[in-house]
N, C-alpha and C. Protein backbone atom coordinates (compact mmCIF):
# COMPACT_ATOMS: atom_id res chain seq x y z
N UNK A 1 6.78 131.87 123.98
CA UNK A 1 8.10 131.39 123.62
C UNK A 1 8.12 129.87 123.75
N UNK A 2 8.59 129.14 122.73
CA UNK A 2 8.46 127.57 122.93
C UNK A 2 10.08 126.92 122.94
N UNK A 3 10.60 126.55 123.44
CA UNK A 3 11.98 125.82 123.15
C UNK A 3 11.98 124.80 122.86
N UNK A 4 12.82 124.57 121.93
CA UNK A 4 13.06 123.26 121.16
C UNK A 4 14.61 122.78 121.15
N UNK A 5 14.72 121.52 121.59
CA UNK A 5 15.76 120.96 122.16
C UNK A 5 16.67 120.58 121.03
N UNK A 6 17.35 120.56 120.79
CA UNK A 6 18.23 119.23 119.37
C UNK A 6 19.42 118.70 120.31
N UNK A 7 18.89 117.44 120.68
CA UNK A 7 19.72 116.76 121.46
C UNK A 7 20.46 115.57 120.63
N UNK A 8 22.15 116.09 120.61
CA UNK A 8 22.73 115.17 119.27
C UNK A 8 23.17 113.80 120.08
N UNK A 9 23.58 114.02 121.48
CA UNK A 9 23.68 112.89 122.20
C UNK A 9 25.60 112.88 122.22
N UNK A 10 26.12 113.96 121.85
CA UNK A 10 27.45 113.81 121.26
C UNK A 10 28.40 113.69 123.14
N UNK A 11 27.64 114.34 123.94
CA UNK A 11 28.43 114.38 125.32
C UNK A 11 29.42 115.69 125.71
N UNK A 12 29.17 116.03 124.61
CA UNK A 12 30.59 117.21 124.25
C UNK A 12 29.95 118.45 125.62
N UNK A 13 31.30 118.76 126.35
CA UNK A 13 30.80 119.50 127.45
C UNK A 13 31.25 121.02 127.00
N UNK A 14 31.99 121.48 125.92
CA UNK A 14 32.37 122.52 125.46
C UNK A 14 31.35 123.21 124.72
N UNK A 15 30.92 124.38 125.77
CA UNK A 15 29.75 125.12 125.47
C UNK A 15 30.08 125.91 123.81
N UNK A 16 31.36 126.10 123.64
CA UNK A 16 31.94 127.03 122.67
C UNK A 16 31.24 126.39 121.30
N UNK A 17 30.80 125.74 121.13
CA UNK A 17 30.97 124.39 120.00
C UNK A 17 29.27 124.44 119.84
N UNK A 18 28.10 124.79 120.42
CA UNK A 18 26.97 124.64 120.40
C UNK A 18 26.07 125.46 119.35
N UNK A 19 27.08 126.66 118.69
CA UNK A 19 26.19 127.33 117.33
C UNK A 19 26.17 126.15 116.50
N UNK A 20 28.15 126.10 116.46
CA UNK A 20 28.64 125.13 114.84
C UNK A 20 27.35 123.74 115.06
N UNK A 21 27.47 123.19 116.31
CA UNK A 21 26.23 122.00 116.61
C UNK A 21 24.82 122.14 116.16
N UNK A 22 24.17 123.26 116.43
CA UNK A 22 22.79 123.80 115.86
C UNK A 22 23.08 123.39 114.06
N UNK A 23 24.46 124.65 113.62
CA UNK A 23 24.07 124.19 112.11
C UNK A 23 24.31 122.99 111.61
N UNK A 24 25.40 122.24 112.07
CA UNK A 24 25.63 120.80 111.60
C UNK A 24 24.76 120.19 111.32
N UNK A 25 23.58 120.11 112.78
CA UNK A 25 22.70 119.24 112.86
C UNK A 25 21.50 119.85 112.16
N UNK A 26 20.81 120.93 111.87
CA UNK A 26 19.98 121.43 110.92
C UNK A 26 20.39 121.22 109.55
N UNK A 27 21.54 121.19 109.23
CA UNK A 27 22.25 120.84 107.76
C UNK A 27 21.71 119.59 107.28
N UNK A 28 22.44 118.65 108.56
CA UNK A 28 22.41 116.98 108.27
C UNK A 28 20.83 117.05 108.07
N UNK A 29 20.11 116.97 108.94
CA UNK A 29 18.34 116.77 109.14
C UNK A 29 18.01 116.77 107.55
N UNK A 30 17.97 118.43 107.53
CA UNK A 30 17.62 118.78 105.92
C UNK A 30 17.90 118.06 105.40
N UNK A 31 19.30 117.66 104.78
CA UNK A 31 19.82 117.41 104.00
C UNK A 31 19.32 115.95 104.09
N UNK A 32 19.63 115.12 105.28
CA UNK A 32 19.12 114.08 105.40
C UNK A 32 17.79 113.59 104.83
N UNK A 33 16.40 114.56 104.84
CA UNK A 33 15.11 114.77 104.67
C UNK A 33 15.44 114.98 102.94
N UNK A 34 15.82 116.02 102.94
CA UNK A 34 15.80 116.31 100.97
C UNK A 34 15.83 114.79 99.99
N UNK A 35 16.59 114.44 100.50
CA UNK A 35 17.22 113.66 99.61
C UNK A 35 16.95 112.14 99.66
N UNK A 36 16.01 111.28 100.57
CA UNK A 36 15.74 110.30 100.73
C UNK A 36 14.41 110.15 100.13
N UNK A 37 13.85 108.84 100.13
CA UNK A 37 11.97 108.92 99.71
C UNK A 37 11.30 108.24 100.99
N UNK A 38 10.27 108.45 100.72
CA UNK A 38 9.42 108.62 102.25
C UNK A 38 9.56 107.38 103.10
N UNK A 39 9.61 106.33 102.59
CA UNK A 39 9.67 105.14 103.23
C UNK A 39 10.81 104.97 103.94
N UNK A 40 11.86 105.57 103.43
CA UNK A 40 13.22 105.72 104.07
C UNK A 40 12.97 106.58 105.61
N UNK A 41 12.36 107.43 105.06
CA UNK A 41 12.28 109.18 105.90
C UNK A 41 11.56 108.27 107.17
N UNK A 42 10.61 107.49 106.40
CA UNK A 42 9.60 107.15 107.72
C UNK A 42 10.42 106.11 108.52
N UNK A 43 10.99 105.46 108.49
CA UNK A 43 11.91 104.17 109.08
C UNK A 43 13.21 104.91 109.86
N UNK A 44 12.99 106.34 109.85
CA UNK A 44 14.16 106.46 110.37
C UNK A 44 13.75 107.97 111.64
N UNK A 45 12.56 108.28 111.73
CA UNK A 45 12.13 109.36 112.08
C UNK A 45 10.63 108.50 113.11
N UNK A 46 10.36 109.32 114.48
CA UNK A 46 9.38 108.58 115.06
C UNK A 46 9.29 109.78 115.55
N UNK A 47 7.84 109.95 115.72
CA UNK A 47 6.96 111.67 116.12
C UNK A 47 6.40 111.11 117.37
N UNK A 48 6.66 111.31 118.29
CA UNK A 48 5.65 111.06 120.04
C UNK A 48 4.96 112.62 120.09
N UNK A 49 3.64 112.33 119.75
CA UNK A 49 3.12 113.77 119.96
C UNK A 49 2.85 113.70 121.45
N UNK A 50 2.02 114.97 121.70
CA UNK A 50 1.54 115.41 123.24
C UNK A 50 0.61 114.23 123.45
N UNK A 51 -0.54 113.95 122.96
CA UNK A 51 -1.46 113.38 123.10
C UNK A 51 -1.44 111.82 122.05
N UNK A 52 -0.74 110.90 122.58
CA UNK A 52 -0.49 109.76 121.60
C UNK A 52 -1.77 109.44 121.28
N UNK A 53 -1.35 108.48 120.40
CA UNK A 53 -2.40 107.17 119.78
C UNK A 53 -2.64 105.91 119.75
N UNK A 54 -3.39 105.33 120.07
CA UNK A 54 -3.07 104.01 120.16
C UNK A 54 -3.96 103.13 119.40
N UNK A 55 -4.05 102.03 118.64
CA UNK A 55 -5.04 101.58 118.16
C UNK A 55 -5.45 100.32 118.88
N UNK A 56 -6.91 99.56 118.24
CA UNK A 56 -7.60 98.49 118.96
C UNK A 56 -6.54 97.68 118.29
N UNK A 57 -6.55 96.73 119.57
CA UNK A 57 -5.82 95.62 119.13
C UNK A 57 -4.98 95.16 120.66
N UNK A 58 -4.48 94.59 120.31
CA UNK A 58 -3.18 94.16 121.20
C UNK A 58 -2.25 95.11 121.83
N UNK A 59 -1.38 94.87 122.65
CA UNK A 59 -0.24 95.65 123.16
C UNK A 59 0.92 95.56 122.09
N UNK A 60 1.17 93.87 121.65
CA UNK A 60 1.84 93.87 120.71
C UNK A 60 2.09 94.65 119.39
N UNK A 61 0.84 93.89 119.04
CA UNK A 61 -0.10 95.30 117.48
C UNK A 61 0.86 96.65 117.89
N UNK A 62 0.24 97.04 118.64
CA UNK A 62 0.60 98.77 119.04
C UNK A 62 2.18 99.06 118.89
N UNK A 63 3.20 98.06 119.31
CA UNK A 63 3.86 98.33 119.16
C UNK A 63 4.62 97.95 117.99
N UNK A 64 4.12 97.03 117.59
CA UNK A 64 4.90 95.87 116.33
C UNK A 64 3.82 95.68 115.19
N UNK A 65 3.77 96.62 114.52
CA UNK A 65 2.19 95.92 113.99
C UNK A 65 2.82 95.34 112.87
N UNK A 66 3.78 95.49 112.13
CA UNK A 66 3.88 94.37 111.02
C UNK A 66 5.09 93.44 111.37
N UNK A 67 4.68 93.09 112.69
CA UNK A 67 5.37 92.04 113.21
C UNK A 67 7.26 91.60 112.76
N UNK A 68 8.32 92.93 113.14
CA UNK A 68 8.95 92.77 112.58
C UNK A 68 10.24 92.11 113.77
N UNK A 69 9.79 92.31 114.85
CA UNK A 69 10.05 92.01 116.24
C UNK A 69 10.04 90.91 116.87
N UNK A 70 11.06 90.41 117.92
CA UNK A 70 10.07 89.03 118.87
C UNK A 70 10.30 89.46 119.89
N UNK A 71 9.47 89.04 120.55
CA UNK A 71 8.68 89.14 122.14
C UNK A 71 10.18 89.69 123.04
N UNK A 72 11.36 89.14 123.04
CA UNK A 72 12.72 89.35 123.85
C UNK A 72 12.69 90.71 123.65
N UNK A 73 13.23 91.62 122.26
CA UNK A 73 13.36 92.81 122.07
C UNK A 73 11.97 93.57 122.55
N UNK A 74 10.67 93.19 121.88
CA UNK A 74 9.76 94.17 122.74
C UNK A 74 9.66 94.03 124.37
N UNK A 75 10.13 93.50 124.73
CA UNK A 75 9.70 93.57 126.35
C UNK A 75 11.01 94.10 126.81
N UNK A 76 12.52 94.07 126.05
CA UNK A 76 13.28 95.15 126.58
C UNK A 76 12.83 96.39 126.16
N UNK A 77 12.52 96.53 124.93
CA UNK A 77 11.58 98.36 124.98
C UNK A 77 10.91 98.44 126.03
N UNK A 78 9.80 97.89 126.41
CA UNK A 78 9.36 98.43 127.50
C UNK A 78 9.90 98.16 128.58
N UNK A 79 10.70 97.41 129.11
CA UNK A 79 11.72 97.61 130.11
C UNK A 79 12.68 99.00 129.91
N UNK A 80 13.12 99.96 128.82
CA UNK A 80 12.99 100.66 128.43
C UNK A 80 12.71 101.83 129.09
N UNK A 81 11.93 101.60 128.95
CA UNK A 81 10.41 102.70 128.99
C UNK A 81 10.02 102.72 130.25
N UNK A 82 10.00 101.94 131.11
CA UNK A 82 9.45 101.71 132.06
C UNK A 82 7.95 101.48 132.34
N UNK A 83 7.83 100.47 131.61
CA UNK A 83 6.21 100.37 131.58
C UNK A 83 6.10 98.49 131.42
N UNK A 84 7.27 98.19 131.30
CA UNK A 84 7.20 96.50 131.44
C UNK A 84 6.14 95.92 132.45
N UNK A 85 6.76 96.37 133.75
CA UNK A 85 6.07 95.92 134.92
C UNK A 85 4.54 95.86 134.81
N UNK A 86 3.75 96.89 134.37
CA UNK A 86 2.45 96.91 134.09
C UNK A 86 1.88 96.05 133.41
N UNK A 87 2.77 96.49 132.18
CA UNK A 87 2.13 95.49 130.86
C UNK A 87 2.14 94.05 131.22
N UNK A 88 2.98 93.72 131.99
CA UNK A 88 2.82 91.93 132.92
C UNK A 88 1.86 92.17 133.53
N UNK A 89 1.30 93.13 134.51
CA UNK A 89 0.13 92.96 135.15
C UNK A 89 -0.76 93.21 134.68
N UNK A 90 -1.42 93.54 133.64
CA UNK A 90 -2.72 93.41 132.74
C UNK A 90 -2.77 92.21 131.44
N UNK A 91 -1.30 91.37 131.73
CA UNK A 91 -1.83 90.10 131.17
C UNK A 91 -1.00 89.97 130.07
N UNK A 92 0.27 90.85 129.95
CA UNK A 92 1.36 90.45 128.87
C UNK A 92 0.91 91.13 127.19
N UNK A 93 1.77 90.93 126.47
CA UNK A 93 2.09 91.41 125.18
C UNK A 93 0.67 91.07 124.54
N UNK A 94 0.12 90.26 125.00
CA UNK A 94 -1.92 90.14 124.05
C UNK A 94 -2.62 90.60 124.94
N UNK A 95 -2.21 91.59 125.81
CA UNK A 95 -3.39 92.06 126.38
C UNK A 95 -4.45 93.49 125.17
N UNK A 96 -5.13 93.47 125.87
CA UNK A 96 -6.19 94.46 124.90
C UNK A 96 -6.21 95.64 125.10
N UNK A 97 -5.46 96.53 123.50
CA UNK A 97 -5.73 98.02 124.02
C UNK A 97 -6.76 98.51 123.02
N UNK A 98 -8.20 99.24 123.89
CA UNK A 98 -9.23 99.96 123.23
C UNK A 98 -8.92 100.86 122.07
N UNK A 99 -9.57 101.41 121.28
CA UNK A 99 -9.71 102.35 120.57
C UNK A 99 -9.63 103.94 121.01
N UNK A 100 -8.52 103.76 120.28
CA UNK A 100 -7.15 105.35 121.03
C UNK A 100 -6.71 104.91 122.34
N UNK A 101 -6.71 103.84 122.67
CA UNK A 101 -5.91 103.86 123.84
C UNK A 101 -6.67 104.13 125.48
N UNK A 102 -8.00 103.78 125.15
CA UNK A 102 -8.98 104.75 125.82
C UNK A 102 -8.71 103.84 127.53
N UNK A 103 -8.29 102.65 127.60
CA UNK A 103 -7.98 101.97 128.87
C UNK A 103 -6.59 102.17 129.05
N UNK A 104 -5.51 103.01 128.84
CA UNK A 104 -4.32 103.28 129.18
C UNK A 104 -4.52 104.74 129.71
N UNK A 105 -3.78 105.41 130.70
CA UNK A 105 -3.54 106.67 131.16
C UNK A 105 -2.75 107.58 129.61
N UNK A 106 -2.47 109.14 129.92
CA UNK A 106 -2.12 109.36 128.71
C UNK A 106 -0.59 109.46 128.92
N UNK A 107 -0.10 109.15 130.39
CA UNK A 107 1.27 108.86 130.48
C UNK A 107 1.89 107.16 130.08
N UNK A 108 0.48 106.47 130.48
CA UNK A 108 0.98 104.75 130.07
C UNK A 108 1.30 104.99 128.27
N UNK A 109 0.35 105.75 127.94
CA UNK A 109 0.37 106.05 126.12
C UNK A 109 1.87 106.45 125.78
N UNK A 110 2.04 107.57 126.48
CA UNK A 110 3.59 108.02 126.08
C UNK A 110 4.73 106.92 126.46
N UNK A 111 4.41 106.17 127.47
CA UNK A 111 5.56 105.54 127.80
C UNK A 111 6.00 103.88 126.62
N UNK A 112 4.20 104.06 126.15
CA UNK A 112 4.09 102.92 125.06
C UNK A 112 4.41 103.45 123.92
N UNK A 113 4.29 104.54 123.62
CA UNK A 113 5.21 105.31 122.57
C UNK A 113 6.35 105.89 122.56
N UNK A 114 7.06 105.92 123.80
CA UNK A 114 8.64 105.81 124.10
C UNK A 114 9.13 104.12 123.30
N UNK A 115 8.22 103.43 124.10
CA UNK A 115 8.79 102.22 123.97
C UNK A 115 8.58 101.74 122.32
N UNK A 116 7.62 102.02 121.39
CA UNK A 116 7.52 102.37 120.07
C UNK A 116 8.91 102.47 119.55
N UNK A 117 9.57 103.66 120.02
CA UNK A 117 10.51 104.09 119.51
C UNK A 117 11.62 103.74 119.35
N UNK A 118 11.77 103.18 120.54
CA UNK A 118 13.14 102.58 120.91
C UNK A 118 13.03 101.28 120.27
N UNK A 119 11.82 100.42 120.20
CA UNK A 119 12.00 99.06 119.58
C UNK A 119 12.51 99.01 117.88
N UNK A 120 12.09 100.43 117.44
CA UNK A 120 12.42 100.83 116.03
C UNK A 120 13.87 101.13 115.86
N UNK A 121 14.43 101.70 116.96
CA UNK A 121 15.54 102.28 116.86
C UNK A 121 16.05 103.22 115.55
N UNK A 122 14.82 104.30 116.12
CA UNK A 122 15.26 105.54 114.94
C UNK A 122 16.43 106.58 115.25
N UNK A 123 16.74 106.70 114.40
CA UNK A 123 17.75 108.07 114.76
C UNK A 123 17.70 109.07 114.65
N UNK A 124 16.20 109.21 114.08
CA UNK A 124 15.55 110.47 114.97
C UNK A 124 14.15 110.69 115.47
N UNK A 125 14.14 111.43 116.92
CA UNK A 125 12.53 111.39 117.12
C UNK A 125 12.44 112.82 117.83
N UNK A 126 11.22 112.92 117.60
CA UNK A 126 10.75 114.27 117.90
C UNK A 126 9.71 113.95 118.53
N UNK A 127 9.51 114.69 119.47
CA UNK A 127 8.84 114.55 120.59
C UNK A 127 8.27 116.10 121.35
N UNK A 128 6.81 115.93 120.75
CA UNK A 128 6.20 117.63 120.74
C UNK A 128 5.62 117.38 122.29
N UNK A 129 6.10 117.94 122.92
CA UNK A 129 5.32 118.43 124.54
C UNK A 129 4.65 117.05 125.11
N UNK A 130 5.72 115.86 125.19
CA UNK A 130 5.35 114.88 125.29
C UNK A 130 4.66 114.82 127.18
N UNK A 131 5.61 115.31 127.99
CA UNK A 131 4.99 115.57 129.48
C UNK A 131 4.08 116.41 129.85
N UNK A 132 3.89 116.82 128.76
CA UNK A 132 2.46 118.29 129.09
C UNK A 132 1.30 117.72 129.72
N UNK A 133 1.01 116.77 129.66
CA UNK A 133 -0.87 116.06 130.33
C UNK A 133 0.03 115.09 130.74
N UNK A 134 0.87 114.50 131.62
CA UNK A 134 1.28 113.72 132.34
C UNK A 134 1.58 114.44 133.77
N UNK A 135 1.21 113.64 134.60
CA UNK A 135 1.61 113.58 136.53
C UNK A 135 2.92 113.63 136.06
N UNK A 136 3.61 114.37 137.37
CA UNK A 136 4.87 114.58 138.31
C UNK A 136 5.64 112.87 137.59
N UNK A 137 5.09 112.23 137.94
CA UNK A 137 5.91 110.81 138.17
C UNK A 137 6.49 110.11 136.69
N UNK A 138 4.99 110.66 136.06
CA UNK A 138 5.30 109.70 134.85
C UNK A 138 6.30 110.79 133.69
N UNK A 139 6.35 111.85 134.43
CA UNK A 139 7.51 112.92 133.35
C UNK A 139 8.52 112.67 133.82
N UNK A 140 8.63 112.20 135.39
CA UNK A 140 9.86 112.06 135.60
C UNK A 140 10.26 110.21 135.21
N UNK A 141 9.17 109.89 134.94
CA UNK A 141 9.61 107.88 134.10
C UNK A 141 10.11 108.57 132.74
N UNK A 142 9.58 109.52 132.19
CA UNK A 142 9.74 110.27 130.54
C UNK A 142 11.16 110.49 130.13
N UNK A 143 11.81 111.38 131.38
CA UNK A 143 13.00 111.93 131.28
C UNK A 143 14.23 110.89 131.90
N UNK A 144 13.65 110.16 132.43
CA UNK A 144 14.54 108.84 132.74
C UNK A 144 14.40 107.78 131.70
N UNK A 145 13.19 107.88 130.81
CA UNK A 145 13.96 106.93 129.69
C UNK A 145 14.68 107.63 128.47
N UNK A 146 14.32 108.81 128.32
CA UNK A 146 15.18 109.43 127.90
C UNK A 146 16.80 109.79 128.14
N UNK A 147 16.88 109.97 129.18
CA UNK A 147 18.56 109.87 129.81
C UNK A 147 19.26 108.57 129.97
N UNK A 148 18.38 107.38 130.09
CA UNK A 148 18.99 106.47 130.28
C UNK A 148 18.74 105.03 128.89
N UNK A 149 17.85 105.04 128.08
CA UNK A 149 17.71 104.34 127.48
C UNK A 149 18.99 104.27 125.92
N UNK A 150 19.47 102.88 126.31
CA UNK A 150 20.50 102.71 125.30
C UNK A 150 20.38 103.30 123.47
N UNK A 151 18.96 103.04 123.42
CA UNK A 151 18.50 103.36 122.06
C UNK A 151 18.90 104.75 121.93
N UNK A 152 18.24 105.23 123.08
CA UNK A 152 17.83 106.65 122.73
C UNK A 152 19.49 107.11 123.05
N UNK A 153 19.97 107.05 123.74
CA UNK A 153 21.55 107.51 123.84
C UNK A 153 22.21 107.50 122.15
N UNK A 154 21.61 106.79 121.42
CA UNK A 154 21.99 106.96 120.11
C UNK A 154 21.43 107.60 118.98
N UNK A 155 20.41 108.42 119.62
CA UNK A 155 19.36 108.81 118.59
C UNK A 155 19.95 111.02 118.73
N UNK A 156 19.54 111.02 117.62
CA UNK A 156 19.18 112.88 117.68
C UNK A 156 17.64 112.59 118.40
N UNK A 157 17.81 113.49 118.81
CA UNK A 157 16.12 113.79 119.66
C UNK A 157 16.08 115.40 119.66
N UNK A 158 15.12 115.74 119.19
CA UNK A 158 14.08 117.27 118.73
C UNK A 158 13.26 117.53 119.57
N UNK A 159 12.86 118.01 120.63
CA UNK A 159 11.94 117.90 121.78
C UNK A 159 11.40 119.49 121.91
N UNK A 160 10.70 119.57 121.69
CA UNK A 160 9.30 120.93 121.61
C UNK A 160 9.05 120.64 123.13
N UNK A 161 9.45 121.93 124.10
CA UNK A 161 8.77 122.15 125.66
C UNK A 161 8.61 123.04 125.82
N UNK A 162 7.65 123.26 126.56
CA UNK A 162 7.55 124.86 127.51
C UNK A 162 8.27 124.58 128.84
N UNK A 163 8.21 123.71 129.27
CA UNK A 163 8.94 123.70 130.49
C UNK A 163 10.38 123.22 130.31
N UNK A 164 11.36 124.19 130.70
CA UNK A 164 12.73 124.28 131.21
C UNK A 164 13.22 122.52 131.77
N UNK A 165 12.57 122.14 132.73
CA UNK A 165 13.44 120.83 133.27
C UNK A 165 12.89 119.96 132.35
N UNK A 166 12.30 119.83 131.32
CA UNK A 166 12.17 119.02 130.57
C UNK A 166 13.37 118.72 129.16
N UNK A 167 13.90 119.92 129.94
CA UNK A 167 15.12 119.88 128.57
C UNK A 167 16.23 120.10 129.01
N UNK A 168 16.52 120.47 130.22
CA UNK A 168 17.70 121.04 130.89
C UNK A 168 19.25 120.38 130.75
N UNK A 169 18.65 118.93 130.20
CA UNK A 169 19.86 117.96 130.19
C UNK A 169 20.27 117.92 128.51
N UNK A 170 19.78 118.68 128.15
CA UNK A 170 19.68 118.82 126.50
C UNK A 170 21.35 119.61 126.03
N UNK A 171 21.30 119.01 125.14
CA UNK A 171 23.14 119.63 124.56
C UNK A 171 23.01 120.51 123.89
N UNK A 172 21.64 121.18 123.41
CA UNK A 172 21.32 122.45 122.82
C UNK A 172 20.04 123.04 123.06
N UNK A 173 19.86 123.95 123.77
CA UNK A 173 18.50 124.20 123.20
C UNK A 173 18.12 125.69 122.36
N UNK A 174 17.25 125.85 121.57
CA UNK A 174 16.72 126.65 120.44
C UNK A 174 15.39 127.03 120.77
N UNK A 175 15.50 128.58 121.17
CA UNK A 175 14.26 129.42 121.77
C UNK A 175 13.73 130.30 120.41
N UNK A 176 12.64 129.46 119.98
CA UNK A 176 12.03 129.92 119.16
C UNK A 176 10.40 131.06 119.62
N UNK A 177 10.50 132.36 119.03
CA UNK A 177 9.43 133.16 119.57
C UNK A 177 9.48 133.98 118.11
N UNK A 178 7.46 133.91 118.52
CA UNK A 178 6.74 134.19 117.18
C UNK A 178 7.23 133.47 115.93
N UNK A 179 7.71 132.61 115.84
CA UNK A 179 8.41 131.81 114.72
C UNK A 179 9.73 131.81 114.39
N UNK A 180 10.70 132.61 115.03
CA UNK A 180 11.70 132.70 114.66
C UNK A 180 12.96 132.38 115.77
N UNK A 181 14.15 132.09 115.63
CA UNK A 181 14.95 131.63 116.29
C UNK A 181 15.22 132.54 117.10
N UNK A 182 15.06 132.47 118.09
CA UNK A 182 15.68 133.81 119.29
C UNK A 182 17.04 133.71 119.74
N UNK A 183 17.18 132.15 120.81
CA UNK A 183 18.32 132.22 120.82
C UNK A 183 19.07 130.63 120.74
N UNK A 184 19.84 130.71 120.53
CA UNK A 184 19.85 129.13 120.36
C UNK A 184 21.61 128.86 121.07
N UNK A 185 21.37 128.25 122.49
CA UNK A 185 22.76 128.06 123.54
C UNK A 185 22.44 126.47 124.05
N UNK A 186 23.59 126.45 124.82
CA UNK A 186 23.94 125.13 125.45
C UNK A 186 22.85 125.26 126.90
N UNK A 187 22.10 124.29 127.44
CA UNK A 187 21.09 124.75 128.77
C UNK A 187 22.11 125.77 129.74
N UNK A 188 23.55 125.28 130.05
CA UNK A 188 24.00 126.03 131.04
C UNK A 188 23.99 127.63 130.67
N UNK A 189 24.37 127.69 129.51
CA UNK A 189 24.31 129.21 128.72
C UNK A 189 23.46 130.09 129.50
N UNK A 190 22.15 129.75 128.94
CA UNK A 190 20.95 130.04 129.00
C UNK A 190 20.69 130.60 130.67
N UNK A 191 20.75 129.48 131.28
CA UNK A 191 20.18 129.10 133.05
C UNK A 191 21.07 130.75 133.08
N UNK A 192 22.86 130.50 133.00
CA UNK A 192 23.07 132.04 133.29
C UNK A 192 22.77 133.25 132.94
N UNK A 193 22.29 133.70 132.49
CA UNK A 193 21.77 134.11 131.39
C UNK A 193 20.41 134.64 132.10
N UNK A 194 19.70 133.62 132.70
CA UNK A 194 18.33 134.54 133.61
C UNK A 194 18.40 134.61 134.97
C-alpha cells in the first residue's frame, strides 16, 4: 500500500470538505497538465525523487544553472532548506559538487533539491519517497522545510510515502493499493480509523 499526499496548503480544518478537495485538485492538475506545452508544464512542476541528482559543477550550477537568480535569493533557499550553514562551510555558492553529487550525503542532496525548488517557486512538486535513505535528523530538516518554508506554504505538494509521519500533517491523503485508489481522507480520518 503506498500513500500519496495532495497537500493543497488551503489550512481548511473541515474534514467534511476533503473528497470535494481530492477532486478539485485532480481536476485542476489534469486540466492544468492537458492544456499547457511542456516548457510551461516544466516551469511550474519540480520532481524531488528518492534518490536525487546532482551534477559536476558548482553548488550554484546545481541550483541555478541558467543563471536566472542572484546569490541573496539562493542563499535564502537554502536557508530554506536548511542546508545554508554547510554550504558556508565547504566554501560558499562555488564550492564543488562531484558527479551525481557523489561528495554530498543523500540527505545534503535532498535538502539541495528542496532548496532547488523553492528558489523556482513552483506550484507544484512532487516528491517520491524523498526521506526513504535519509537519517532520523535529516527527515526531520525534510518535514520542517516543508511545514515551514514560505515557498512551499504556497505550493500544491504530491508526496508518495510509506511512512505515515511523513505525511501526517498533510490536508489529504490518498491510499493507493495495487494501483487503485483505496481510500482517500483527511490524516485525522484515517489515524481514527486504525
Amino acid at each position: 500500500t503506498t500513500n500519496m499526499n495532495i497537500n493543497t496548503n488551503t489550512n481548511n480544518t473541515n474534514t467534511n470538505s476533503s473528497t470535494n478537495t481530492t477532486e478539485h485538485t485532480s481536476k485542476q492538475i489534469i486540466s492544468l497538465v492537458h492544456d499547457m506545452d511542456i516548457e510551461t508544464c516544466r516551469s511550474l512542476i519540480s520532481v524531488i525523487p528518492q534518490d536525487p541528482h546532482l551534477f559536476s559543477g558548482s553548488v550554484r550550477y546545481n541550483l541555478d544553472p541558467f543563471q536566472l537568480y542572484n546569490d541573496d535569493e539562493i542563499w535564502r533557499a537554502l536557508d530554506d532548506a536548511h542546508i545554508k550553514e554547510y554550504i558556508h562551510s565547504i566554501g560558499g555558492l562555488t564550492s564543488t559538487v562531484e558527479e551525481q553529487g557523489k561528495n554530498f550525503s543523500v540527505g545534503q542532496r535532498q535538502l539541495l533539491s528542496l532548496s532547488r525548488a523553492i528558489l523556482r517557486k513552483c506550484k507544484y512538486i512532487l516528491m517520491d519517497e524523498v526521506s526513504a535513505s535519509v537519517d532520523f535528523v535529516t527527515d526531520k530538516l525534510i518535514q520542517e522545510t516543508i511545514r515551514t518554508s514560505p515557498i512551499l506554504k504556497e505550493a500544491t505538494i504530491i508526496t508518495i510515502a510509506h511512512r505515515l509521519r511523513t505525511i501526517a500533517d498533510s490536508d489529504l491523503i490518498v491510499v493507493i493499493n495495487n494501483g487503485k485508489v483505496a481510500e482517500s481522507k483527511h490524516p485525522y480520518e484515517l489515524l481514527q480509523e486504525k
